[in-house]
Protein backbone atom coordinates (compact mmCIF):
# COMPACT_ATOMS: atom_id res chain seq x y z
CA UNK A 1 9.64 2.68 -11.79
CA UNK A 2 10.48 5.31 -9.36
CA UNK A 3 14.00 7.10 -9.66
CA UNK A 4 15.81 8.27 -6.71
CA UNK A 5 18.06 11.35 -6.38
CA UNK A 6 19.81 11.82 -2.71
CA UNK A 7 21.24 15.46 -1.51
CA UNK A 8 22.23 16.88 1.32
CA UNK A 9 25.53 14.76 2.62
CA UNK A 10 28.63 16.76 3.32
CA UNK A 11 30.97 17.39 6.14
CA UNK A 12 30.08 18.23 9.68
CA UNK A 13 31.41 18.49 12.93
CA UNK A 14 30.77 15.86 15.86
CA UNK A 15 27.45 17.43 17.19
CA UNK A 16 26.25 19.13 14.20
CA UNK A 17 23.45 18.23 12.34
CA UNK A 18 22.74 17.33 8.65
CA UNK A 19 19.42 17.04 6.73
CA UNK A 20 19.42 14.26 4.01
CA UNK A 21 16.62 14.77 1.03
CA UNK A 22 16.01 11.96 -1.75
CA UNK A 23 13.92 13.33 -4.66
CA UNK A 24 11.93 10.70 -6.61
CA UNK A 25 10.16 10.17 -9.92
CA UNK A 26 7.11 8.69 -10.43
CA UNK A 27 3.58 10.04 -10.47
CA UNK A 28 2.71 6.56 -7.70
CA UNK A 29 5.50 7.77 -4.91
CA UNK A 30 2.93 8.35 -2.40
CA UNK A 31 2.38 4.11 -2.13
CA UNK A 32 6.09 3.53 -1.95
CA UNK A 33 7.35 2.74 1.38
CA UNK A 34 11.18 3.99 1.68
CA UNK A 35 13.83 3.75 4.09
CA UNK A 36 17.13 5.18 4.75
CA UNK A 37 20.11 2.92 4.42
CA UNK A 38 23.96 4.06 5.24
CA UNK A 39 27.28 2.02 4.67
CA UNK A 40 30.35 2.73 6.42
CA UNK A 41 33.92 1.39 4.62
CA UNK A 42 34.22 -2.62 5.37
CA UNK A 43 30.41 -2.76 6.94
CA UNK A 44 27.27 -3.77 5.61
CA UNK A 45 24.61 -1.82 4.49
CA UNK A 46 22.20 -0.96 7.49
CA UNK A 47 18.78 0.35 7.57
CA UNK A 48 18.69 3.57 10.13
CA UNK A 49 15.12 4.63 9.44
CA UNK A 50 12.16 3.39 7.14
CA UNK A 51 8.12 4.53 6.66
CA UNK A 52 5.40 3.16 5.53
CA UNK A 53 3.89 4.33 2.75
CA UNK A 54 1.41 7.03 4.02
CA UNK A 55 4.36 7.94 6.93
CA UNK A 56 1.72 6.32 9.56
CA UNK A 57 4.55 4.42 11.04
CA UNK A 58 8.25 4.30 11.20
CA UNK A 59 11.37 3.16 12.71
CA UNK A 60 14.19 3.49 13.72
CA UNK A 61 17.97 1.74 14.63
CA UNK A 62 18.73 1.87 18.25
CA UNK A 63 22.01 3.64 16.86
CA UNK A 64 19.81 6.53 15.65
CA UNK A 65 16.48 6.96 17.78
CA UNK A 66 16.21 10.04 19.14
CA UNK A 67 18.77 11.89 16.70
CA UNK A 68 17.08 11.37 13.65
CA UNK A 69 13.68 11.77 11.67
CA UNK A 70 12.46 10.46 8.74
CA UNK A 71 9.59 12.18 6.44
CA UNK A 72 7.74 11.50 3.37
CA UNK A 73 6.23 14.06 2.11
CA UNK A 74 3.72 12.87 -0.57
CA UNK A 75 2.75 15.83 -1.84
CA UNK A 76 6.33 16.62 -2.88
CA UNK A 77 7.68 13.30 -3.32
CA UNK A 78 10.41 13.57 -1.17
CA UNK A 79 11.73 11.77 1.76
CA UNK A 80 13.89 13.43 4.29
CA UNK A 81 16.29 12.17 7.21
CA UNK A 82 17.00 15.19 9.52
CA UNK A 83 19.80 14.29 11.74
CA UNK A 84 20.95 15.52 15.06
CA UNK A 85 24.28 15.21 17.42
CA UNK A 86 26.02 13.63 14.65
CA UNK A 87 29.27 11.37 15.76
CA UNK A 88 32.19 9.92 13.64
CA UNK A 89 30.10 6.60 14.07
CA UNK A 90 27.65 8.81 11.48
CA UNK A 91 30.23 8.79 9.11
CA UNK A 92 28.99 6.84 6.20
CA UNK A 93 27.44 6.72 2.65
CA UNK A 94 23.94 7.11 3.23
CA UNK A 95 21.10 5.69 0.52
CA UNK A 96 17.47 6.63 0.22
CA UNK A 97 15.76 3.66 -1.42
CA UNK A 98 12.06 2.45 -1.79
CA UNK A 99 9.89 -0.34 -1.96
CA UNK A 100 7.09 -1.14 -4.54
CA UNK A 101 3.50 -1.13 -3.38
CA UNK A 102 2.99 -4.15 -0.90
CA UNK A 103 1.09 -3.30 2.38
CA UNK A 104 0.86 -1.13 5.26
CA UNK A 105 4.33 -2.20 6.96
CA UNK A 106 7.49 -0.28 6.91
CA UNK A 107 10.80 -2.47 6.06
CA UNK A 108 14.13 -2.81 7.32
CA UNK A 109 15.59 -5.38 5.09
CA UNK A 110 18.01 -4.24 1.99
CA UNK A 111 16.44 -7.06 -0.14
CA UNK A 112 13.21 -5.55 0.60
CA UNK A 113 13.73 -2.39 -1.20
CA UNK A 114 13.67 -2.71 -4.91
CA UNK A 115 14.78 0.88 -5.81
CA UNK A 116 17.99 2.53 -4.69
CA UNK A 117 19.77 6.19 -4.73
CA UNK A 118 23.26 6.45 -6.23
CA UNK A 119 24.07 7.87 -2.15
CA UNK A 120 25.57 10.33 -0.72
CA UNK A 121 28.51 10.87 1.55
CA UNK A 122 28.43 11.90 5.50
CA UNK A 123 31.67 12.45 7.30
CA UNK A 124 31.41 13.62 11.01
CA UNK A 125 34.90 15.12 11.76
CA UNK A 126 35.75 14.99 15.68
């Protein structure tokens, strides 16, 4: 069981940045893999970034590469998504969630991920 606690969301400006950070329980973090997920009203739930579980590879949504960064720290057992040059297109409840021991790969997929953050709210303001 691993229980996940997001902070970090608030208001910004259209070009500011944010950094997300999702706390988890669990004394067997470091073999989760975890992703961030956002949700925007009347959208679905898409992944913007996801690592495997010893952050040896990641990825990212074309929407996001190159403005954001995702990192695990095992040590700490937190994940973080720092995010740059924010737009209203940001705007959006964003999740940290993880996914039990499997293999090597990172995931993308909501029905992958097992474990989910109660979220937390972005809003870019233009």
């Amino acid at each position: 069981q691993v229980r996940l606690v997001e902070s970090g969301g608030g208001l910004v400006q259209a070009g500011g940045s944010l950094r997300l950070s999702c706390a988890a329980s669990g004394r067997t973090f470091g073999t989760y893999a975890m992703g961030w997920f956002r949700q925007a009203p009347g959208k679905e739930r898409e992944c913007v970034a996801a690592i495997n579980w010893n952050a040896g590879s990641t990825y990212y949504a074309d929407s996001v590469e190159g403005r954001f960064t995702i990192v695990k720290d095992n040590a700490k057992n937190t994940v973080s998504l720092q995010m740059y040059s924010l737009s209203r297109e940001d705007t959006a409840v964003y999740y940290c969630a993880a996914v039990p021991p499997r293999d090597s790969r990172y995931y993308t997929e909501v029905d992958d991920y097992a474990y989910w953050g109660q979220g937390t709210q972005v809003t870019v303001s233009s």
